[in-house]
ModelCIF file with pLDDT and N, C-alpha, C, O atoms, coordinates in Angstrom:
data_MODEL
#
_entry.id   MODEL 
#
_entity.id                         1 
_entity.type                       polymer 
_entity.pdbx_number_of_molecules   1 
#
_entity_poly.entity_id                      1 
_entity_poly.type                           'polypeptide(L)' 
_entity_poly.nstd_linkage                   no 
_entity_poly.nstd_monomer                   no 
_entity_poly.pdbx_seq_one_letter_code       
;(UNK)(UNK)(UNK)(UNK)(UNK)(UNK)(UNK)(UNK)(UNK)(UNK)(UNK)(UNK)(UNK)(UNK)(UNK)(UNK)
(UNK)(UNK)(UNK)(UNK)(UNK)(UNK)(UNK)(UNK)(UNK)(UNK)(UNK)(UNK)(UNK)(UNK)
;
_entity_poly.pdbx_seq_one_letter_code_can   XXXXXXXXXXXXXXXXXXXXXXXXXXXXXX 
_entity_poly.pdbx_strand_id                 A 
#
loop_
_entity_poly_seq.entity_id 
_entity_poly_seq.num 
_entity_poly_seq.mon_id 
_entity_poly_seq.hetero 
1 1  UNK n 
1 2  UNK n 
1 3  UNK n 
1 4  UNK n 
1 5  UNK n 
1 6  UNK n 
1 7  UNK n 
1 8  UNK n 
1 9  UNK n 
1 10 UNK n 
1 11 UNK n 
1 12 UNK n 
1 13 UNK n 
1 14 UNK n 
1 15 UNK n 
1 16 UNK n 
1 17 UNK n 
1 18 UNK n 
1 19 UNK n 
1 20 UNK n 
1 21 UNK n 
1 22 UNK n 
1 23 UNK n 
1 24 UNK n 
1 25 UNK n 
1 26 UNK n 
1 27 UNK n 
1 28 UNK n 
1 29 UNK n 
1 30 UNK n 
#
_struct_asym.id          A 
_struct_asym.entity_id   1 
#
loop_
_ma_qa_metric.id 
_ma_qa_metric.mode 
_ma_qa_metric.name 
_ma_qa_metric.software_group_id 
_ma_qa_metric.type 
1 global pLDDT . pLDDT 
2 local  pLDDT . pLDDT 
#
_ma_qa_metric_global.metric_id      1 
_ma_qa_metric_global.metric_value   96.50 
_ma_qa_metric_global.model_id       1 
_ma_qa_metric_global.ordinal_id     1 
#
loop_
_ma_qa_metric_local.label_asym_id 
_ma_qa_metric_local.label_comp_id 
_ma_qa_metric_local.label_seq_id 
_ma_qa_metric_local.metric_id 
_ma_qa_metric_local.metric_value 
_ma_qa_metric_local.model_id 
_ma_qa_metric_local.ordinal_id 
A UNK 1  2 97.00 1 1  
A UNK 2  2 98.00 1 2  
A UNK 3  2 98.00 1 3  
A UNK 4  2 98.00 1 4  
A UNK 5  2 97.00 1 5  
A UNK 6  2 98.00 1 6  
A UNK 7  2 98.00 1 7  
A UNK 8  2 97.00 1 8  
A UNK 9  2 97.00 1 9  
A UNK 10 2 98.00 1 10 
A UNK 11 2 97.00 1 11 
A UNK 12 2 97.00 1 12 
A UNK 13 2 97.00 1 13 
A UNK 14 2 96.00 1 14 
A UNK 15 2 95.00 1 15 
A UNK 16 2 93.00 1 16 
A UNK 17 2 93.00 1 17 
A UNK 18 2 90.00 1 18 
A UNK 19 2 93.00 1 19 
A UNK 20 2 93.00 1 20 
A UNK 21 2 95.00 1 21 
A UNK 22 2 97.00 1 22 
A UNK 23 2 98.00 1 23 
A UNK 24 2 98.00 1 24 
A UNK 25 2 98.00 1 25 
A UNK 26 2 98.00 1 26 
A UNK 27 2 98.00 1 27 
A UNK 28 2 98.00 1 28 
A UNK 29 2 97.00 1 29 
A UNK 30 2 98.00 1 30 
#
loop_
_atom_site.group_PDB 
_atom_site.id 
_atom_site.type_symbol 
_atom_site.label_atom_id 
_atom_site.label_alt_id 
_atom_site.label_comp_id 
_atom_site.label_asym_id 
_atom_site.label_entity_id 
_atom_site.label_seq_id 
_atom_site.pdbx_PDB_ins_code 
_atom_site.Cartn_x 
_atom_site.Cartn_y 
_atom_site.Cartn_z 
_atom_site.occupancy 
_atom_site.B_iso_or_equiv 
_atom_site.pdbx_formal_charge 
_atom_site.auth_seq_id 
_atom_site.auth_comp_id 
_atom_site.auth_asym_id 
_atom_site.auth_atom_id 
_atom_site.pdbx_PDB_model_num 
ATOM 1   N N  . UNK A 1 1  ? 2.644  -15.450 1.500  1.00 97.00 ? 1  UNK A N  1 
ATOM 2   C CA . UNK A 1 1  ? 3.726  -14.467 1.579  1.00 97.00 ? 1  UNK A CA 1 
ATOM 3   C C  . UNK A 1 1  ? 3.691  -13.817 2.955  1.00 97.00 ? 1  UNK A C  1 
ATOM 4   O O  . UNK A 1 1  ? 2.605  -13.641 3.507  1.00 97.00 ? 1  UNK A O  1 
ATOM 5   N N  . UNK A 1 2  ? 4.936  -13.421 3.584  1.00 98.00 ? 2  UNK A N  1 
ATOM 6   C CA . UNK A 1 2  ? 4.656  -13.081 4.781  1.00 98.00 ? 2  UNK A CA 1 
ATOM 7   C C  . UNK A 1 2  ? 4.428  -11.574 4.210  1.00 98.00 ? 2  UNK A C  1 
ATOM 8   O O  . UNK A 1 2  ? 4.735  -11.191 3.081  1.00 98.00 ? 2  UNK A O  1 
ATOM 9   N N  . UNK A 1 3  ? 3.685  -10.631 5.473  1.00 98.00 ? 3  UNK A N  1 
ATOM 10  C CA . UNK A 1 3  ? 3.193  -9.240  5.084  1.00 98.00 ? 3  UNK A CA 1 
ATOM 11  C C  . UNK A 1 3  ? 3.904  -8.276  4.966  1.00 98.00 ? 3  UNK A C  1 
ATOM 12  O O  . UNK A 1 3  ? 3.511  -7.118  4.824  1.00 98.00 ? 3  UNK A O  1 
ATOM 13  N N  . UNK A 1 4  ? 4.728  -8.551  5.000  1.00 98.00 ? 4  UNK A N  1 
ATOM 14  C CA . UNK A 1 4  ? 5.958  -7.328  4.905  1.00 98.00 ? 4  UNK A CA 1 
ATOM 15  C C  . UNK A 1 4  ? 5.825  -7.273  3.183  1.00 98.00 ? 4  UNK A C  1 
ATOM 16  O O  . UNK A 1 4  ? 6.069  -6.124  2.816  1.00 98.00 ? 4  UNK A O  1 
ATOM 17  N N  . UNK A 1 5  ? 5.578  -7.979  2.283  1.00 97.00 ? 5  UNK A N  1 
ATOM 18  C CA . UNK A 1 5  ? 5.352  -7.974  1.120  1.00 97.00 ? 5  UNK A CA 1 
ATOM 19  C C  . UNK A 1 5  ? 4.453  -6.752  0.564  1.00 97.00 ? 5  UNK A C  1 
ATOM 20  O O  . UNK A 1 5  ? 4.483  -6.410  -0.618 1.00 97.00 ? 5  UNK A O  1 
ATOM 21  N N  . UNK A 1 6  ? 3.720  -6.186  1.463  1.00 98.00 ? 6  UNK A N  1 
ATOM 22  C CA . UNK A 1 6  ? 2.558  -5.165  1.406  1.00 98.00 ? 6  UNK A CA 1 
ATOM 23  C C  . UNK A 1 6  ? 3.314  -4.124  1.362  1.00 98.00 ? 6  UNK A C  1 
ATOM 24  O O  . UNK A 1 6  ? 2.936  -3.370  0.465  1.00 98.00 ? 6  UNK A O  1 
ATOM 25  N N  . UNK A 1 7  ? 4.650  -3.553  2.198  1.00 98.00 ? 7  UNK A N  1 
ATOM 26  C CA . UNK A 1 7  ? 4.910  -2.852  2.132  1.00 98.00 ? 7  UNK A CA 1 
ATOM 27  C C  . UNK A 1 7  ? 5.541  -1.688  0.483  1.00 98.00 ? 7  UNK A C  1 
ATOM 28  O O  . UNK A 1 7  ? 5.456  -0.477  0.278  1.00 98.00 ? 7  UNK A O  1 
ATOM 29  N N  . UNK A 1 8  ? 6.067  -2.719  -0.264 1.00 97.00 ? 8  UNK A N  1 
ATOM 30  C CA . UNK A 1 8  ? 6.244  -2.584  -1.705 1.00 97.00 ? 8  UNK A CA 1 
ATOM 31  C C  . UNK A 1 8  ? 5.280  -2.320  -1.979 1.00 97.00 ? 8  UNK A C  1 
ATOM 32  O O  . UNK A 1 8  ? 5.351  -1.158  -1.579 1.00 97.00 ? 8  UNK A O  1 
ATOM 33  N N  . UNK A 1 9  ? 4.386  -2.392  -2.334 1.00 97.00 ? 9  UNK A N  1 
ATOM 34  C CA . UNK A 1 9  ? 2.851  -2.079  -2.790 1.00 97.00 ? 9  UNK A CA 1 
ATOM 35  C C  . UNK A 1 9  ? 1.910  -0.547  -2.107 1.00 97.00 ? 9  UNK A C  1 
ATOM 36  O O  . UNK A 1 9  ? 1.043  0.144   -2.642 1.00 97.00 ? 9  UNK A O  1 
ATOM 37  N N  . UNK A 1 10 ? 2.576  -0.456  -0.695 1.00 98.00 ? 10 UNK A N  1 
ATOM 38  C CA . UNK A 1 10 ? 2.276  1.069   -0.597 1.00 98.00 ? 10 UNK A CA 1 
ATOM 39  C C  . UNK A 1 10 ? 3.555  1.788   -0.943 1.00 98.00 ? 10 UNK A C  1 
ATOM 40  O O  . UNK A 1 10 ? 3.161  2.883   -1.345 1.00 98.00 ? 10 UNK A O  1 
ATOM 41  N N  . UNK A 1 11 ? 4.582  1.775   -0.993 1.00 97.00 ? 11 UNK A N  1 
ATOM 42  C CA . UNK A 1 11 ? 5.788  2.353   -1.609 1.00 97.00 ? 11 UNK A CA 1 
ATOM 43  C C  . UNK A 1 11 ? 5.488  2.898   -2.689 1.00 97.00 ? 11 UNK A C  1 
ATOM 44  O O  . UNK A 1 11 ? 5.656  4.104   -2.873 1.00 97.00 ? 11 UNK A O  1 
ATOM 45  N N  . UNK A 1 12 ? 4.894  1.931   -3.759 1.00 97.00 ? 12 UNK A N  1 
ATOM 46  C CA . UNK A 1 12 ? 4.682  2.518   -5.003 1.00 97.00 ? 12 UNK A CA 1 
ATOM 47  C C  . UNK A 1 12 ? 3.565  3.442   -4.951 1.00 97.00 ? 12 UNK A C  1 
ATOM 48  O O  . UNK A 1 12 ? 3.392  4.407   -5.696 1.00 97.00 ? 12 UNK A O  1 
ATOM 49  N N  . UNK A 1 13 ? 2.739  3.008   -3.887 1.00 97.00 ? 13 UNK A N  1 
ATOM 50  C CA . UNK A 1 13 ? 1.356  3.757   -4.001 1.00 97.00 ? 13 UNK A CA 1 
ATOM 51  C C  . UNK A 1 13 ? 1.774  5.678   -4.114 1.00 97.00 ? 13 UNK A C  1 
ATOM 52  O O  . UNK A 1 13 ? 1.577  6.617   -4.886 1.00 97.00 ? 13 UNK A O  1 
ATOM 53  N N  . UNK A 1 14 ? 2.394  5.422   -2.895 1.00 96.00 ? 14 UNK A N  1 
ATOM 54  C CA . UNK A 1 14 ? 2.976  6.755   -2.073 1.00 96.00 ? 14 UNK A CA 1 
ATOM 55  C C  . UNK A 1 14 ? 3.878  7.783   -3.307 1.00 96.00 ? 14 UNK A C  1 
ATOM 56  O O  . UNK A 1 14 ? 3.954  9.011   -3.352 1.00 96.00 ? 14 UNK A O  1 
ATOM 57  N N  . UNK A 1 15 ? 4.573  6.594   -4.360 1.00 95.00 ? 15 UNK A N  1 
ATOM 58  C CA . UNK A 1 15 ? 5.055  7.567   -4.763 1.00 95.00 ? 15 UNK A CA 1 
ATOM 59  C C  . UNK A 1 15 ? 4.540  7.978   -6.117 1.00 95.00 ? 15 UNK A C  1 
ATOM 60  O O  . UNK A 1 15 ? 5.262  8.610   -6.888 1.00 95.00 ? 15 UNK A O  1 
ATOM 61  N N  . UNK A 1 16 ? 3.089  7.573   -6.474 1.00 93.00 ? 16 UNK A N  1 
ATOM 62  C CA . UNK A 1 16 ? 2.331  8.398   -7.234 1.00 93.00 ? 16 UNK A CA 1 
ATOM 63  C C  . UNK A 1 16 ? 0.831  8.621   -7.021 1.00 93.00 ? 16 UNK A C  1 
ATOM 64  O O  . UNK A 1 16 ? -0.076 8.200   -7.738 1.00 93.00 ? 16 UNK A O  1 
ATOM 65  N N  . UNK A 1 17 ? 0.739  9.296   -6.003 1.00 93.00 ? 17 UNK A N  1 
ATOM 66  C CA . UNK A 1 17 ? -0.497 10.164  -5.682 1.00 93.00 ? 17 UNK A CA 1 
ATOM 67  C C  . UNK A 1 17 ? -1.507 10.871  -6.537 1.00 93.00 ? 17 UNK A C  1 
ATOM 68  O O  . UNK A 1 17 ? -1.295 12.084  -6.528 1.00 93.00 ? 17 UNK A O  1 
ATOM 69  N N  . UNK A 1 18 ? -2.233 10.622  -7.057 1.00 90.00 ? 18 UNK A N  1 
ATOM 70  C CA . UNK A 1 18 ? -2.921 11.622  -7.955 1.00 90.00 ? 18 UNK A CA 1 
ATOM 71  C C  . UNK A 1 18 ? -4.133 12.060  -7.644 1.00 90.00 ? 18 UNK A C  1 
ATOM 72  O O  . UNK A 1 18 ? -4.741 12.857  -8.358 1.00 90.00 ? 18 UNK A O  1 
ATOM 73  N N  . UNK A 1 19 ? -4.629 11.539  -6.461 1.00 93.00 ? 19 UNK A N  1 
ATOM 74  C CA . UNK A 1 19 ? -5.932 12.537  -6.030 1.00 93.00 ? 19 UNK A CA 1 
ATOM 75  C C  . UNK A 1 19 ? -5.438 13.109  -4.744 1.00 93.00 ? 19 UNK A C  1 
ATOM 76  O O  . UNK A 1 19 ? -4.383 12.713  -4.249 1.00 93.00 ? 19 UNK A O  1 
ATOM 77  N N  . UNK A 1 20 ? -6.255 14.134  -4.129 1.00 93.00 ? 20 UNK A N  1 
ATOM 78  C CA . UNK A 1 20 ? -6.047 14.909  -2.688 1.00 93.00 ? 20 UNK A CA 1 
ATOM 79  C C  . UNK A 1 20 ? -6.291 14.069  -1.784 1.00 93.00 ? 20 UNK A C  1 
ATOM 80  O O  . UNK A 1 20 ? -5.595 14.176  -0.774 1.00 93.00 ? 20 UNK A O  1 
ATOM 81  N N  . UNK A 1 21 ? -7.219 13.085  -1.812 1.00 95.00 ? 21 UNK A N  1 
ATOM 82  C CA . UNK A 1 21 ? -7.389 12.095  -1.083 1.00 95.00 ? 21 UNK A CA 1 
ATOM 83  C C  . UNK A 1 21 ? -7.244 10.624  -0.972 1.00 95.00 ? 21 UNK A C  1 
ATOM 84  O O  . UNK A 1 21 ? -8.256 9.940   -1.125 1.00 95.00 ? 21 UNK A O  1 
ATOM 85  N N  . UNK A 1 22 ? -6.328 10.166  -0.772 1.00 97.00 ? 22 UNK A N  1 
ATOM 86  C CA . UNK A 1 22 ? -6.014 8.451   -1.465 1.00 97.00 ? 22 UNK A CA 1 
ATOM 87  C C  . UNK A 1 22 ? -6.328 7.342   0.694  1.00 97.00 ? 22 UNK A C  1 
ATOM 88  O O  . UNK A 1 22 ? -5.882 7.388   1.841  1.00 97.00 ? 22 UNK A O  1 
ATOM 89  N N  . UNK A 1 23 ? -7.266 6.647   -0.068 1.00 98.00 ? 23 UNK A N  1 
ATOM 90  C CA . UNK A 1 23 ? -7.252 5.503   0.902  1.00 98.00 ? 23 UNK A CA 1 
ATOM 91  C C  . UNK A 1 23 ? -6.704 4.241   0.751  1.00 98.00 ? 23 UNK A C  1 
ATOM 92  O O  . UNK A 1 23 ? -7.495 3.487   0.185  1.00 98.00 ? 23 UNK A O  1 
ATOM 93  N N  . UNK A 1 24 ? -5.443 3.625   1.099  1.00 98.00 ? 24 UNK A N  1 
ATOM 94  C CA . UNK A 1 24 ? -5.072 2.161   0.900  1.00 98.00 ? 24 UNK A CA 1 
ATOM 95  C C  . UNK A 1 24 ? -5.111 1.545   1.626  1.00 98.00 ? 24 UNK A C  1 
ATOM 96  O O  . UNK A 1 24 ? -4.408 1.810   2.602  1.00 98.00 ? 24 UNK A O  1 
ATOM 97  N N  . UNK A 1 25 ? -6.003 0.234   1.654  1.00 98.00 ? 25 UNK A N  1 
ATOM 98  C CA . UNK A 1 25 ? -6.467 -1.002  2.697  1.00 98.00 ? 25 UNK A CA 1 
ATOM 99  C C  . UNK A 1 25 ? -5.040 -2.255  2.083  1.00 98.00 ? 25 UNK A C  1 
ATOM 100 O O  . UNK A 1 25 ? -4.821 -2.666  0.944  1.00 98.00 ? 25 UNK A O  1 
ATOM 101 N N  . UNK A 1 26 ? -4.204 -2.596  3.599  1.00 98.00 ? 26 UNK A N  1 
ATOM 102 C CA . UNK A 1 26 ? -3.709 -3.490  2.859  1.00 98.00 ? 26 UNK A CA 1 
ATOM 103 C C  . UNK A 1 26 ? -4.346 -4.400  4.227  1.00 98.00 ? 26 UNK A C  1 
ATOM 104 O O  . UNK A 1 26 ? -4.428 -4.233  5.444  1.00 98.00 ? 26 UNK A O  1 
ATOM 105 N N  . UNK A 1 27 ? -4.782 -5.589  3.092  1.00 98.00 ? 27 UNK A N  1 
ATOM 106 C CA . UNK A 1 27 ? -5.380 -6.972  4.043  1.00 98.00 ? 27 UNK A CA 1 
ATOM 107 C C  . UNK A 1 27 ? -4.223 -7.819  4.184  1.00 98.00 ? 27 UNK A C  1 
ATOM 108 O O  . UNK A 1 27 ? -3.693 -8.524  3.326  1.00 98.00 ? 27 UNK A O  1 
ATOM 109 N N  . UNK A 1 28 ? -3.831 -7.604  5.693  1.00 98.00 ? 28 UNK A N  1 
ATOM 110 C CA . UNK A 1 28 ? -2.945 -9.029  6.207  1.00 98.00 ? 28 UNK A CA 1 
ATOM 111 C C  . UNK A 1 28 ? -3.132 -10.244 6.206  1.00 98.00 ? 28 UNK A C  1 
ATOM 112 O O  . UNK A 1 28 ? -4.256 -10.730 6.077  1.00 98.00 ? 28 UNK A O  1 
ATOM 113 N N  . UNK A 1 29 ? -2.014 -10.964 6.356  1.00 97.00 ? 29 UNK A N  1 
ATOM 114 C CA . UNK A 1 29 ? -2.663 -12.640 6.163  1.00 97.00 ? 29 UNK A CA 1 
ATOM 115 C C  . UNK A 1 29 ? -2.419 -12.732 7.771  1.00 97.00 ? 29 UNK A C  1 
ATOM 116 O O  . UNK A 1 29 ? -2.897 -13.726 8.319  1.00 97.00 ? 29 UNK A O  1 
ATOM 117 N N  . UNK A 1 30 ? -1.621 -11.657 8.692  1.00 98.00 ? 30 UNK A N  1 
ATOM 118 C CA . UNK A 1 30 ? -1.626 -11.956 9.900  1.00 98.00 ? 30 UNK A CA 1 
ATOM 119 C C  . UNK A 1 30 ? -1.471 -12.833 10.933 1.00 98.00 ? 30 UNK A C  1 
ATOM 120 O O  . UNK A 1 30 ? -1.646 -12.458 12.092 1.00 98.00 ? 30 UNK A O  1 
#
């Protein structure tokens, strides 16, 4: 999949937050 596919996947992240601190690693295929 090209990586722009990742972006959906922090979208959703973003729009439910539930700790004060959230870290998301997205691994490219690059």
């Amino acid at each position: 999949c090209f990586d722009e596919i990742l972006l959906t996947q922090l979208d959703n992240k973003l729009a439910m937050l539930s700790s004060q601190t959230t870290l998301i690693v997205l691994h490219l295929m690059g």
